[in-house]
C-alpha atoms as a PDB file:
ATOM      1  CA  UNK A   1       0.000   0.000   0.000  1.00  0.00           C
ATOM      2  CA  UNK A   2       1.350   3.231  -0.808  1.00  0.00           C
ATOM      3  CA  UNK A   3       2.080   6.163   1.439  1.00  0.00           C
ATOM      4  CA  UNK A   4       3.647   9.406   2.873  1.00  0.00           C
ATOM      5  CA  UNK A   5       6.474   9.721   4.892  1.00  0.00           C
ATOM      6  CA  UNK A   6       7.842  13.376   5.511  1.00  0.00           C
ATOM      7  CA  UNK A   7      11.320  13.576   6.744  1.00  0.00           C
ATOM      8  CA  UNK A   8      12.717  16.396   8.130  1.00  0.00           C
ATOM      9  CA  UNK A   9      16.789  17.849   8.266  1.00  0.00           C
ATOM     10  CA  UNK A  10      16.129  18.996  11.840  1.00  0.00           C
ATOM     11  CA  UNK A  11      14.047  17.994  14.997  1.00  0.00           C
ATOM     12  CA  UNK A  12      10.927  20.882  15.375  1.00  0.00           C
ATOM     13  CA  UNK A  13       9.047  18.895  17.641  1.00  0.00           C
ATOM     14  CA  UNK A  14      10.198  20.141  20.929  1.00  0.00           C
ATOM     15  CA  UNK A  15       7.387  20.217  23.504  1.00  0.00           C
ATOM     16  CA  UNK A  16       5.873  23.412  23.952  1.00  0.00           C
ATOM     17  CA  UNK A  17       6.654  24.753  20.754  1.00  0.00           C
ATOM     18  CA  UNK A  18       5.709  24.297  17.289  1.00  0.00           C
ATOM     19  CA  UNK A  19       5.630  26.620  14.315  1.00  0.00           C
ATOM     20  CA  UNK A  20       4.075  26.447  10.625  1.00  0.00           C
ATOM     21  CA  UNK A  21       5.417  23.951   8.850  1.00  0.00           C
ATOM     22  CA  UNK A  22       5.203  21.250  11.547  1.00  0.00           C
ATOM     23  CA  UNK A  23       1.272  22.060  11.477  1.00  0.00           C
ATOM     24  CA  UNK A  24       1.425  22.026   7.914  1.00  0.00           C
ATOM     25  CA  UNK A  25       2.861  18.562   7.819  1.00  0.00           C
ATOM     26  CA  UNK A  26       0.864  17.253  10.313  1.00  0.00           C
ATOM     27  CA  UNK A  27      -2.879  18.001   8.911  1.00  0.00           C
ATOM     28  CA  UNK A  28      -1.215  16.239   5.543  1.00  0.00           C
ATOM     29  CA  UNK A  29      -0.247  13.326   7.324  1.00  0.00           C
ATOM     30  CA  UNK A  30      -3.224  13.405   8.885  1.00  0.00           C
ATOM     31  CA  UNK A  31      -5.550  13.738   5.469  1.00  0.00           C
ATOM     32  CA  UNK A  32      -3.732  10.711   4.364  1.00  0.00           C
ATOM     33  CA  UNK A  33      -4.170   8.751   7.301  1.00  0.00           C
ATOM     34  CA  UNK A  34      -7.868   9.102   6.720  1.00  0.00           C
ATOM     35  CA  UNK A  35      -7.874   7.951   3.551  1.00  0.00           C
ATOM     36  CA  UNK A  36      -6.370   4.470   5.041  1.00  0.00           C
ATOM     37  CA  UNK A  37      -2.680   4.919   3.905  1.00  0.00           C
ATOM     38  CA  UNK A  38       0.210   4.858   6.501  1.00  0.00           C
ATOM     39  CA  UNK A  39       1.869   8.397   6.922  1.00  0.00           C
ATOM     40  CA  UNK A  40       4.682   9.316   9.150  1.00  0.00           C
ATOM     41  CA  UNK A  41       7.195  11.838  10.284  1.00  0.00           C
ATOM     42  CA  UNK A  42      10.953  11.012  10.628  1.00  0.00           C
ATOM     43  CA  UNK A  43      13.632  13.961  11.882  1.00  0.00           C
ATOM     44  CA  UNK A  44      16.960  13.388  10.993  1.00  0.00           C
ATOM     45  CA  UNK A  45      18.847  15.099  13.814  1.00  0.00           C
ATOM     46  CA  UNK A  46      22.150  16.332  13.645  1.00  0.00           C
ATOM     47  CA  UNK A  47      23.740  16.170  17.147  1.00  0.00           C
ATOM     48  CA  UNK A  48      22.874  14.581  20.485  1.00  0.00           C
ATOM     49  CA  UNK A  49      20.772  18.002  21.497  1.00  0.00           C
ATOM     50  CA  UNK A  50      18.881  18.585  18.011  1.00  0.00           C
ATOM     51  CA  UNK A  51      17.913  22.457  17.488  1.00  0.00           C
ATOM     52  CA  UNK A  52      19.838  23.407  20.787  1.00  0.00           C
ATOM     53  CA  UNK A  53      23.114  24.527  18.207  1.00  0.00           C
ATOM     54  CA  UNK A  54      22.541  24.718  14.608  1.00  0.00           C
ATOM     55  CA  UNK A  55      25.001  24.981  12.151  1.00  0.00           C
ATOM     56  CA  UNK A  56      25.943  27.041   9.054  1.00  0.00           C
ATOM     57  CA  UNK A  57      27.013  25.615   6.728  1.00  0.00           C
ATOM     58  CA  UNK A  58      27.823  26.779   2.527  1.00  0.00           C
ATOM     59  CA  UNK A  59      26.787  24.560   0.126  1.00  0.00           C
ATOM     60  CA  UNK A  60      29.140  25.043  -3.135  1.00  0.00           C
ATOM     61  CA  UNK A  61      26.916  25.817  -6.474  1.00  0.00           C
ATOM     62  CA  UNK A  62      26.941  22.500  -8.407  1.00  0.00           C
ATOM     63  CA  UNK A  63      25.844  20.877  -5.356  1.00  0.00           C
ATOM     64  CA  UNK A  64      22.558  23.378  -5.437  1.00  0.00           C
ATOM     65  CA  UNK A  65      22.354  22.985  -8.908  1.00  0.00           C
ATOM     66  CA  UNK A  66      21.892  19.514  -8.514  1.00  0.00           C
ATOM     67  CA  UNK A  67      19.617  20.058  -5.598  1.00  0.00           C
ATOM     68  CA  UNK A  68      17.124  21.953  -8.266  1.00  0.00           C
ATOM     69  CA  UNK A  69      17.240  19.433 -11.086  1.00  0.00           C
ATOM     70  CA  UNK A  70      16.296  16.851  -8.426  1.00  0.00           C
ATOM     71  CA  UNK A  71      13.207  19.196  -7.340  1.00  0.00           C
ATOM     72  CA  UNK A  72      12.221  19.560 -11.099  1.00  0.00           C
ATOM     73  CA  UNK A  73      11.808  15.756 -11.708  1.00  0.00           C
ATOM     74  CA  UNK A  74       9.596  15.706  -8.707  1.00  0.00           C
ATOM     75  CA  UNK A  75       7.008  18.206  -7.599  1.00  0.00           C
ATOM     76  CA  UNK A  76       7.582  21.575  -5.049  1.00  0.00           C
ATOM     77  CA  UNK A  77       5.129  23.058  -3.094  1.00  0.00           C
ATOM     78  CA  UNK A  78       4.659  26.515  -1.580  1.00  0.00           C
ATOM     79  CA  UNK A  79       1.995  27.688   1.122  1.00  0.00           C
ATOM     80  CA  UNK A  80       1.358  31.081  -1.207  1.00  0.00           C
ATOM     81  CA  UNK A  81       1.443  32.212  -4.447  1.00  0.00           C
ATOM     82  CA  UNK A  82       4.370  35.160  -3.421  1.00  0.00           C
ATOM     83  CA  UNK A  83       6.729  31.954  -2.075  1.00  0.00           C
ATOM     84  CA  UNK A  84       6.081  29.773  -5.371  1.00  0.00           C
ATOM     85  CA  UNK A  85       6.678  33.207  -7.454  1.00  0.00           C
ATOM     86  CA  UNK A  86       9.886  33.975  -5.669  1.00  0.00           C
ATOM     87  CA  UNK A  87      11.408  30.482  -5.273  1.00  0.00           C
ATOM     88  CA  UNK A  88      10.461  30.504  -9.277  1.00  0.00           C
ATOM     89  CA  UNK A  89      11.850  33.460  -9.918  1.00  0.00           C
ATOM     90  CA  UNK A  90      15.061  32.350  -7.659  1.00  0.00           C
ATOM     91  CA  UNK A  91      15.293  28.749  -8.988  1.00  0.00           C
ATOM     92  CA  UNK A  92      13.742  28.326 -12.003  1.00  0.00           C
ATOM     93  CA  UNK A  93      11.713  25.314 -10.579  1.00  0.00           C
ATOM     94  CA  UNK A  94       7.800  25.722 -10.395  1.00  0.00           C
ATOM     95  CA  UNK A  95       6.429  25.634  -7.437  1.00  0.00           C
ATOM     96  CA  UNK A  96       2.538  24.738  -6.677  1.00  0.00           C
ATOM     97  CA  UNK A  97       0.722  26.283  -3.892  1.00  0.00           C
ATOM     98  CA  UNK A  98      -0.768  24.191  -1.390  1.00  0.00           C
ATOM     99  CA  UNK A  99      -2.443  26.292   1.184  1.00  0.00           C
ATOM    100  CA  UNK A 100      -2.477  26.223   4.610  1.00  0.00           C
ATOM    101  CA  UNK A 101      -4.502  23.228   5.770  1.00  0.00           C
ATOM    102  CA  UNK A 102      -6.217  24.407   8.385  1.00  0.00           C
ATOM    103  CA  UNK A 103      -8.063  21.395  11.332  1.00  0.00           C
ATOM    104  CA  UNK A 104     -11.436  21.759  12.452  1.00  0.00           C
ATOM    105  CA  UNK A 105     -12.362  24.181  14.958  1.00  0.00           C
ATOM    106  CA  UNK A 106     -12.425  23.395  18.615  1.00  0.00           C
ATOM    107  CA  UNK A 107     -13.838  25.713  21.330  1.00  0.00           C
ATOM    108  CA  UNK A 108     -11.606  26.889  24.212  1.00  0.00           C
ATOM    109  CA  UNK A 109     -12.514  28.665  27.397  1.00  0.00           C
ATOM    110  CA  UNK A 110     -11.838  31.646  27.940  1.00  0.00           C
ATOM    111  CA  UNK A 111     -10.323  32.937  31.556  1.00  0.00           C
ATOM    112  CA  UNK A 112     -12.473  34.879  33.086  1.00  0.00           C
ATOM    113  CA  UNK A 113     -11.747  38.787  32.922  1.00  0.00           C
ATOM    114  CA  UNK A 114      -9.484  38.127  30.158  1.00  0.00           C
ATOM    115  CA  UNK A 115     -12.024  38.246  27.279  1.00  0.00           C
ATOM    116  CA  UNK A 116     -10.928  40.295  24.115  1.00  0.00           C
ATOM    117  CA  UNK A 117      -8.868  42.500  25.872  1.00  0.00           C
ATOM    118  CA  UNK A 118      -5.113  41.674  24.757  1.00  0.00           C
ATOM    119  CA  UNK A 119      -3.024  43.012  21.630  1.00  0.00           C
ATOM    120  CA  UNK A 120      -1.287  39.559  20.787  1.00  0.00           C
ATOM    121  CA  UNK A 121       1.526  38.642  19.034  1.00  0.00           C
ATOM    122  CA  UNK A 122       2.217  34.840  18.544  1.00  0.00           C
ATOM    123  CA  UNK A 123       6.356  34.553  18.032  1.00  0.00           C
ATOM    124  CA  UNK A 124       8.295  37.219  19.571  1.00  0.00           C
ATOM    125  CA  UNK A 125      11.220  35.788  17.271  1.00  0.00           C
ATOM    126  CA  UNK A 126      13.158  39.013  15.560  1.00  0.00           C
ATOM    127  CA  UNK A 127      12.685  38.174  12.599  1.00  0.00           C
ATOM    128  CA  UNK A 128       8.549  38.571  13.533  1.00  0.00           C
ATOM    129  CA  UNK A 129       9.395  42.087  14.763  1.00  0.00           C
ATOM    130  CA  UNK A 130      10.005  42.004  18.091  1.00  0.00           C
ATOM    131  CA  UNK A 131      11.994  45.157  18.270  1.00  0.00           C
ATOM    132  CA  UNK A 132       8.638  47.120  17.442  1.00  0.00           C
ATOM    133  CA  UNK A 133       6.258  45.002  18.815  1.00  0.00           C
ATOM    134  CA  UNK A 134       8.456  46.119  22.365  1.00  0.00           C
ATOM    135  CA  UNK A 135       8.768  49.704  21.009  1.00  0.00           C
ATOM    136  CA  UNK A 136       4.659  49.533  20.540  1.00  0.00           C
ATOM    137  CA  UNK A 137       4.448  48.336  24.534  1.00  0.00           C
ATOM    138  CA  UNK A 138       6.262  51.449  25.465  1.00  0.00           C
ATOM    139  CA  UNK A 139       4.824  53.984  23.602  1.00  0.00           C
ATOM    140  CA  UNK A 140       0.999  52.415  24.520  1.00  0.00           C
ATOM    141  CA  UNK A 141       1.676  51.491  28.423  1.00  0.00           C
ATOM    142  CA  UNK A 142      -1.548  50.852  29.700  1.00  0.00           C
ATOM    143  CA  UNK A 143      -2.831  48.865  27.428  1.00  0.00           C
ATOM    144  CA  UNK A 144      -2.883  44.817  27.519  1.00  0.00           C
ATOM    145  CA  UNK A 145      -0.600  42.495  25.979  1.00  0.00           C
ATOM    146  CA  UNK A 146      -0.090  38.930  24.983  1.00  0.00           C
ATOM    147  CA  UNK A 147       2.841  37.389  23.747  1.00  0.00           C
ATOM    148  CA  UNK A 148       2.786  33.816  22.157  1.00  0.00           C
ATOM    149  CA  UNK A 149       5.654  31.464  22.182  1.00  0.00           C
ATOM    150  CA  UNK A 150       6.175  28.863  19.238  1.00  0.00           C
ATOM    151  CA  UNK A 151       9.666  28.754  17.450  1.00  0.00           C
ATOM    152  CA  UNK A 152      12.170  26.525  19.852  1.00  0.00           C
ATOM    153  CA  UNK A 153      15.357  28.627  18.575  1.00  0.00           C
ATOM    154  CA  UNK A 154      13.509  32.046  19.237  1.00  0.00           C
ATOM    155  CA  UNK A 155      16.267  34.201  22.067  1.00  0.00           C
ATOM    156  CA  UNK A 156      14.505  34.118  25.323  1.00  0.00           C
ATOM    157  CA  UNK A 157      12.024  37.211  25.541  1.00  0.00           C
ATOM    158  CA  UNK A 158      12.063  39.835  28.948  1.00  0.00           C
ATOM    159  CA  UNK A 159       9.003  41.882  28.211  1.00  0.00           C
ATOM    160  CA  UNK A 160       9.841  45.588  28.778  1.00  0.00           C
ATOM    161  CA  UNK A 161       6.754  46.374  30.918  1.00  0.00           C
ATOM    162  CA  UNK A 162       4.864  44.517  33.544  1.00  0.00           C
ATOM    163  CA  UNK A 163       1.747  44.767  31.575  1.00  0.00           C
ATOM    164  CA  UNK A 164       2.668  41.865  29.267  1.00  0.00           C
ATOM    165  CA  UNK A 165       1.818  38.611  29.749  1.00  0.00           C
ATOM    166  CA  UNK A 166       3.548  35.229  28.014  1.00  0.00           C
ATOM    167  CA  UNK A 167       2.004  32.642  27.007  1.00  0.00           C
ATOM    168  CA  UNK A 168       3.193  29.085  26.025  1.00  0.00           C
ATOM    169  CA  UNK A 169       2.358  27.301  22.722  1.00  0.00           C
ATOM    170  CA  UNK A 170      -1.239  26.385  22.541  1.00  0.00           C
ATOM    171  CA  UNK A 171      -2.368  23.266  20.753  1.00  0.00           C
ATOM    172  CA  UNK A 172      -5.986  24.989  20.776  1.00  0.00           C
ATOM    173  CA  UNK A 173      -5.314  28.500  19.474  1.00  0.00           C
ATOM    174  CA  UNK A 174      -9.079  29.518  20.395  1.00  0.00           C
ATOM    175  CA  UNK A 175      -7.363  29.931  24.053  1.00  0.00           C
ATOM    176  CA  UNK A 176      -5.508  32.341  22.924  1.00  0.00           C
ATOM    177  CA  UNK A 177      -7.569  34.028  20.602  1.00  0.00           C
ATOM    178  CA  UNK A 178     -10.461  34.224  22.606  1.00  0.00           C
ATOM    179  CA  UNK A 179      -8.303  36.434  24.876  1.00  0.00           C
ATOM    180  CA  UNK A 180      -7.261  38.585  22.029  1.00  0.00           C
ATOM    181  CA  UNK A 181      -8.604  42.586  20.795  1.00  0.00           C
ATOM    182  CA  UNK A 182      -6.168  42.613  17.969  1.00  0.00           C
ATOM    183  CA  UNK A 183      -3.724  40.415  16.384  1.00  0.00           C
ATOM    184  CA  UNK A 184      -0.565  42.362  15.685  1.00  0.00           C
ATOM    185  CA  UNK A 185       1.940  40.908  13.136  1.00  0.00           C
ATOM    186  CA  UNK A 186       4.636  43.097  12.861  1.00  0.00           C
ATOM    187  CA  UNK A 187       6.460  40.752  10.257  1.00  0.00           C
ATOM    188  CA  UNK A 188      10.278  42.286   9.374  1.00  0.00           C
ATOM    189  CA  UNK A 189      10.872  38.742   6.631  1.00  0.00           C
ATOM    190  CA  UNK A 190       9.659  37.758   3.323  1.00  0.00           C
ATOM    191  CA  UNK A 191       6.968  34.918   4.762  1.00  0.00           C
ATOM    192  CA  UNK A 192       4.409  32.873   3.284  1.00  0.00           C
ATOM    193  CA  UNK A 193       1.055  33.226   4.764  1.00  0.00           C
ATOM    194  CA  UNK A 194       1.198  33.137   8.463  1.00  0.00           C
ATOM    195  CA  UNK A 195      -1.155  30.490   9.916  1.00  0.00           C
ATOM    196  CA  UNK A 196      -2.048  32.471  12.916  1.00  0.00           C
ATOM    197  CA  UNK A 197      -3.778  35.423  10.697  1.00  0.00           C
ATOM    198  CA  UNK A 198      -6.633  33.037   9.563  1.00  0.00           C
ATOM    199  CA  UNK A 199      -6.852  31.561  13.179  1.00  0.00           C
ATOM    200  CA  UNK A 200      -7.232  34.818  14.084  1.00  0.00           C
ATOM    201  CA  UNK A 201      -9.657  35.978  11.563  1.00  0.00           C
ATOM    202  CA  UNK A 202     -11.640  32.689  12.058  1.00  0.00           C
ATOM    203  CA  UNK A 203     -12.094  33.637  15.797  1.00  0.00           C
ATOM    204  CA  UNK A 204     -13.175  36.983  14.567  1.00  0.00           C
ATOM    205  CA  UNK A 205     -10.019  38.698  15.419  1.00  0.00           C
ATOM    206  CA  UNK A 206      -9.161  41.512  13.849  1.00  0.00           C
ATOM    207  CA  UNK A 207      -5.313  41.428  12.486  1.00  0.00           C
ATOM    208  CA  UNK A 208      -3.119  44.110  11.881  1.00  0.00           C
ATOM    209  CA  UNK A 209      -0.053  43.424   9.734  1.00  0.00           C
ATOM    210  CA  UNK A 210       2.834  44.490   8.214  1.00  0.00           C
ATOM    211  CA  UNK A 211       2.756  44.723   4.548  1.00  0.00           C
ATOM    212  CA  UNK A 212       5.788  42.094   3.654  1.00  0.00           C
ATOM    213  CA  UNK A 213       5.734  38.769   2.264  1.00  0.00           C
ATOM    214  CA  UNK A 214       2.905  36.636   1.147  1.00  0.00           C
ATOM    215  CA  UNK A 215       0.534  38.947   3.886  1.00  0.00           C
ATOM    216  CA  UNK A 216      -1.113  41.013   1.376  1.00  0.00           C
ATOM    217  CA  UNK A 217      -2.636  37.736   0.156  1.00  0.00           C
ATOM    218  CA  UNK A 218      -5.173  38.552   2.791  1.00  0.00           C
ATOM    219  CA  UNK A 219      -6.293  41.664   1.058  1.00  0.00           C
ATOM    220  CA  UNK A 220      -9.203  43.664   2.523  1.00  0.00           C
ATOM    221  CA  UNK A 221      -9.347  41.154   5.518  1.00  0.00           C
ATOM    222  CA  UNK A 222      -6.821  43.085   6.887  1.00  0.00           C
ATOM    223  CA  UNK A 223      -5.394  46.528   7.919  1.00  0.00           C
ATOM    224  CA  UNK A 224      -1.798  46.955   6.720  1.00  0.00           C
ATOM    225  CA  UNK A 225       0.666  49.344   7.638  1.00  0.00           C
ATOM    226  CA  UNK A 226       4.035  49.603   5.953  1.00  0.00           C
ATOM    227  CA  UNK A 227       7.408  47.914   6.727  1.00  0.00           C
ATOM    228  CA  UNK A 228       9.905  49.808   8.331  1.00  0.00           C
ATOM    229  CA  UNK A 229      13.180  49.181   6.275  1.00  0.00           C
ATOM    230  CA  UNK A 230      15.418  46.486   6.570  1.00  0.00           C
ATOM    231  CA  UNK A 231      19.144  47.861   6.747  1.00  0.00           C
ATOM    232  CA  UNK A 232      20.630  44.651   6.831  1.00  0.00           C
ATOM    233  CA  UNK A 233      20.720  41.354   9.358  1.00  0.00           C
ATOM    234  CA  UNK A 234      23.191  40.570  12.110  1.00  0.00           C
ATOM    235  CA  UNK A 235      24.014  36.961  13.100  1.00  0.00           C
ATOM    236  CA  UNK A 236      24.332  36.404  16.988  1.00  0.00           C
ATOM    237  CA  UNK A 237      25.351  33.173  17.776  1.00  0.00           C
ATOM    238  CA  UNK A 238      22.242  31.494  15.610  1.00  0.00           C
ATOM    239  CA  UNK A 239      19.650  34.215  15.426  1.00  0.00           C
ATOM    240  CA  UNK A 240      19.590  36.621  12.509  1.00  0.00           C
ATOM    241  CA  UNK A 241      18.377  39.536  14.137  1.00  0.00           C
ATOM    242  CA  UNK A 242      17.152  42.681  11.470  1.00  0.00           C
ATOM    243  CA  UNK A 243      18.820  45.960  11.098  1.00  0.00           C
ATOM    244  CA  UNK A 244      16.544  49.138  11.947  1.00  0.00           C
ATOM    245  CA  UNK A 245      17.093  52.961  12.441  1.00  0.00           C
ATOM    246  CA  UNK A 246      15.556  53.945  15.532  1.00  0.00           C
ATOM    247  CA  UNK A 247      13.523  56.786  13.679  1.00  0.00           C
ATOM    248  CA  UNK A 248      12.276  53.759  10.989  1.00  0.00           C
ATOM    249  CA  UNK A 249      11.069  51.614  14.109  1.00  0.00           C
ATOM    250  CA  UNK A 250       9.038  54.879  15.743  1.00  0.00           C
ATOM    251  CA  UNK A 251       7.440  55.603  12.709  1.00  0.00           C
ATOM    252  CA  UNK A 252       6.424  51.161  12.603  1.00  0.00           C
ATOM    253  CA  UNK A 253       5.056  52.022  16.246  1.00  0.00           C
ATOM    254  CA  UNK A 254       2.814  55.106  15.056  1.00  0.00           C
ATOM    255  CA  UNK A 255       1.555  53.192  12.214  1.00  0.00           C
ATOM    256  CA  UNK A 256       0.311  50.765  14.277  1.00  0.00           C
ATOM    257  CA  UNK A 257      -0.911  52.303  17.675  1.00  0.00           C
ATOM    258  CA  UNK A 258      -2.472  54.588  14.502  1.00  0.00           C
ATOM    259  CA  UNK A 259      -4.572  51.513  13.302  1.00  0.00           C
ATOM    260  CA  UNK A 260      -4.760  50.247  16.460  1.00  0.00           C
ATOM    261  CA  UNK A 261      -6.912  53.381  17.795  1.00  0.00           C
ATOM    262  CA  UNK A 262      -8.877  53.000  14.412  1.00  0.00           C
ATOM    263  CA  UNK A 263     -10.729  49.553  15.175  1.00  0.00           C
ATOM    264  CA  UNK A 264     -11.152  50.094  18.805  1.00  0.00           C
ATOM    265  CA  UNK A 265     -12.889  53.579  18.210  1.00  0.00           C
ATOM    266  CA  UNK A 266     -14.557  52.603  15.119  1.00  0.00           C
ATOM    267  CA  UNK A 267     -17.396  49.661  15.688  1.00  0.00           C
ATOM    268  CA  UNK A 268     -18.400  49.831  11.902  1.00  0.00           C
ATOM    269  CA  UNK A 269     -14.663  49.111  11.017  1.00  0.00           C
ATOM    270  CA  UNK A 270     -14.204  46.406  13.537  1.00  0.00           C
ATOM    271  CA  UNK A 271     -17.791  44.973  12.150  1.00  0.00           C
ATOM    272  CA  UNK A 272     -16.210  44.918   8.876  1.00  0.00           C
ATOM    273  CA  UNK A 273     -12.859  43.427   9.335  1.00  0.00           C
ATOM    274  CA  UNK A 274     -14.444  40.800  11.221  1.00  0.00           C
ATOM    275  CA  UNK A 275     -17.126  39.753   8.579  1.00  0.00           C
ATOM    276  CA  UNK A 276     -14.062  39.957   6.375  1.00  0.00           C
ATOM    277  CA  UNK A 277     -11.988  37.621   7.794  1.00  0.00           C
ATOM    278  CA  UNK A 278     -14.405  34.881   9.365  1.00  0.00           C
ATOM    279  CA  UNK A 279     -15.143  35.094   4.827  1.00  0.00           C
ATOM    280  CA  UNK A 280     -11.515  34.766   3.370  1.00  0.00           C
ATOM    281  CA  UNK A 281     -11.157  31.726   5.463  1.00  0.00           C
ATOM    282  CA  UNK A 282     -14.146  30.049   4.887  1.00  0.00           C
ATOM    283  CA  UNK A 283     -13.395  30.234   1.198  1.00  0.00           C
ATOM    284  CA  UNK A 284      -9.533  29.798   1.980  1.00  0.00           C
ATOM    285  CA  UNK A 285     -10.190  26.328   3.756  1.00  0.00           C
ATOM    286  CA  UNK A 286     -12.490  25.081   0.855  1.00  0.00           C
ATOM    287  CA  UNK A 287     -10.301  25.711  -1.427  1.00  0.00           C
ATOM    288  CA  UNK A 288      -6.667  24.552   0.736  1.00  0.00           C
ATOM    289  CA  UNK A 289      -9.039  21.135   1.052  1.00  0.00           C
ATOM    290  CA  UNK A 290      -9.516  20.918  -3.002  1.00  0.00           C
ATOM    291  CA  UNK A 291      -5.947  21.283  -3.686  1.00  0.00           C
ATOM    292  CA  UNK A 292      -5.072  18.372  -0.698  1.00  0.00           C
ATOM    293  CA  UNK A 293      -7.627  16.381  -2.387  1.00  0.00           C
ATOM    294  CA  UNK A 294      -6.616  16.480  -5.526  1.00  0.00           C
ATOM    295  CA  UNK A 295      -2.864  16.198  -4.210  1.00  0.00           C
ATOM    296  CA  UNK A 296      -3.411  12.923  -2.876  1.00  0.00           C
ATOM    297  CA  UNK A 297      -5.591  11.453  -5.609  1.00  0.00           C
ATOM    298  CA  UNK A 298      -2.102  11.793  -7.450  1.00  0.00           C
ATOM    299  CA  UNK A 299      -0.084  10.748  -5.203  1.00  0.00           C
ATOM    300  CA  UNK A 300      -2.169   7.792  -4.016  1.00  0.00           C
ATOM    301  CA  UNK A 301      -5.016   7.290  -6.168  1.00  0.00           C
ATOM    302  CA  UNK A 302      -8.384   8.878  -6.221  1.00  0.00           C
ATOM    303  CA  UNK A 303     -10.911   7.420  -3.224  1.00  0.00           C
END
């Protein structure tokens, strides 16, 4: 009987955290599994302590070349159009999108007192703009805030104010959306479509984003402000942290205590962004569950 096995170049199963690919991974195992065909996931770590030291490591040119005529006799896969244009446009292999796959809905309860009231970032990793998400906390000190971890290899986070809370990595993300006012993604890297924007939007939280990446997929669904930008990247010991001016970050922070203020004082915006978003990702799962079906009538015959 055929099947999937993924296997992955590093362990990113560490308990307590998670991040999008692992979920992406899993809910296609998991597809295939309920079709009847065995699926599994196999890490291939590379020391004793996998993902506690990483190394770098420069791959010479024929070896990558040969890594892309592999990937052209086979099939690759993006989570948005932007990645499959840009690894395209990088590569010269086509890419297919295959959406985020997105599991069924459960209900979480909600703390008491705690309903709706946070700003909430899930990742406080650099690279997912945690310099302004801190410079945001400062400027706006009485408000609420929630900070989500996920990534493993994200530095360890001090929040700059007492008014912050940290959360761990939920496996039901209505816990922590139920708790949210806004979801603030203050993205500083060229992402595909982050997972936690329609798990917002499905919870009918409004998000707030930067305008980078595969994030304008989510057209009017959202409220964008614009990048601050992006000097250059420093490596510290395995975190590539972004290079802002001070002036470009305070401007980032404006823009979004701006549209911040906008959907808490405006119940006709809120309304909208809302119906919005609880839309794009009904459509967006019906059609991420098309392309998954028709995926694995290829790759293991139709049901």
């Amino acid at each position: 009987m055929s099947g999937i096995l993924f296997a992955s170049i590093d362990e990113f199963t560490r308990e307590g955290f998670t991040h999008g690919l692992f979920l992406q991974v899993r809910e296609l195992l998991q597809r295939a599994m309920t079709r009847g065909h065995p699926a599994g996931l196999v890490c291939i770590a590379q020391r004793k302590n996998p993902g506690i030291e990483r190394r770098t490591r420069t791959v010479r040119g024929c070896a990558v070349r040969s890594y892309y005529d592999l990937m052209r006799q086979a099939s690759a896969h993006a989570v948005s159009q932007t990645v499959a244009d840009a690894f395209h446009s990088q590569t010269g292999v086509p890419a297919q999108v295959l959406p985020n796959l997105l599991p069924e809905r459960r209900i979480g309860r909600v703390p008491l007192g705690t309903e709706g009231r946070f700003l909430t970032l899930v990742n406080h990793h650099p690279i997912k703009g945690r310099r302004v998400w801190d410079a945001l906390i400062r400027q706006r000190r009485s408000d609420a805030y929630l900070v989500v971890e996920t990534w493993p290899d994200a530095p360890a986070y001090t929040p700059p104010l007492p008014n912050v809370q940290v959360a761990p990595f939920a496996p039901d993300p209505t816990t922590i959306y139920n708790r949210t006012r806004i979801l603030l993604v203050p993205s500083l890297g060229p992402e595909g479509l982050a997972r936690v924007t329609l798990e917002a939007m499905e919870s009918g939280v409004p998000v707030v984003a930067h305008r980078i990446g595969s994030l304008p997929e989510l057209g009017n669904a959202a409220m964008f402000v614009a990048p601050p930008p992006i000097t250059g990247y420093v490596l510290e010991g395995n975190v590539l942290y972004p290079v802002i001016s001070p002036n470009d970050i305070k401007r980032a922070v404006q823009a979004f205590g701006q549209a911040v203020d906008a959907i808490d004082h405006d119940a006709t915006l809120r309304t909208r962004f809302v119906a919005d978003g609880k839309e794009l990702v009904r459509d967006y799962r019906n059609h991420s569950e098309a392309v998954i079906g028709r995926l694995l009538d290829a790759w293991l015959g139709a049901v």
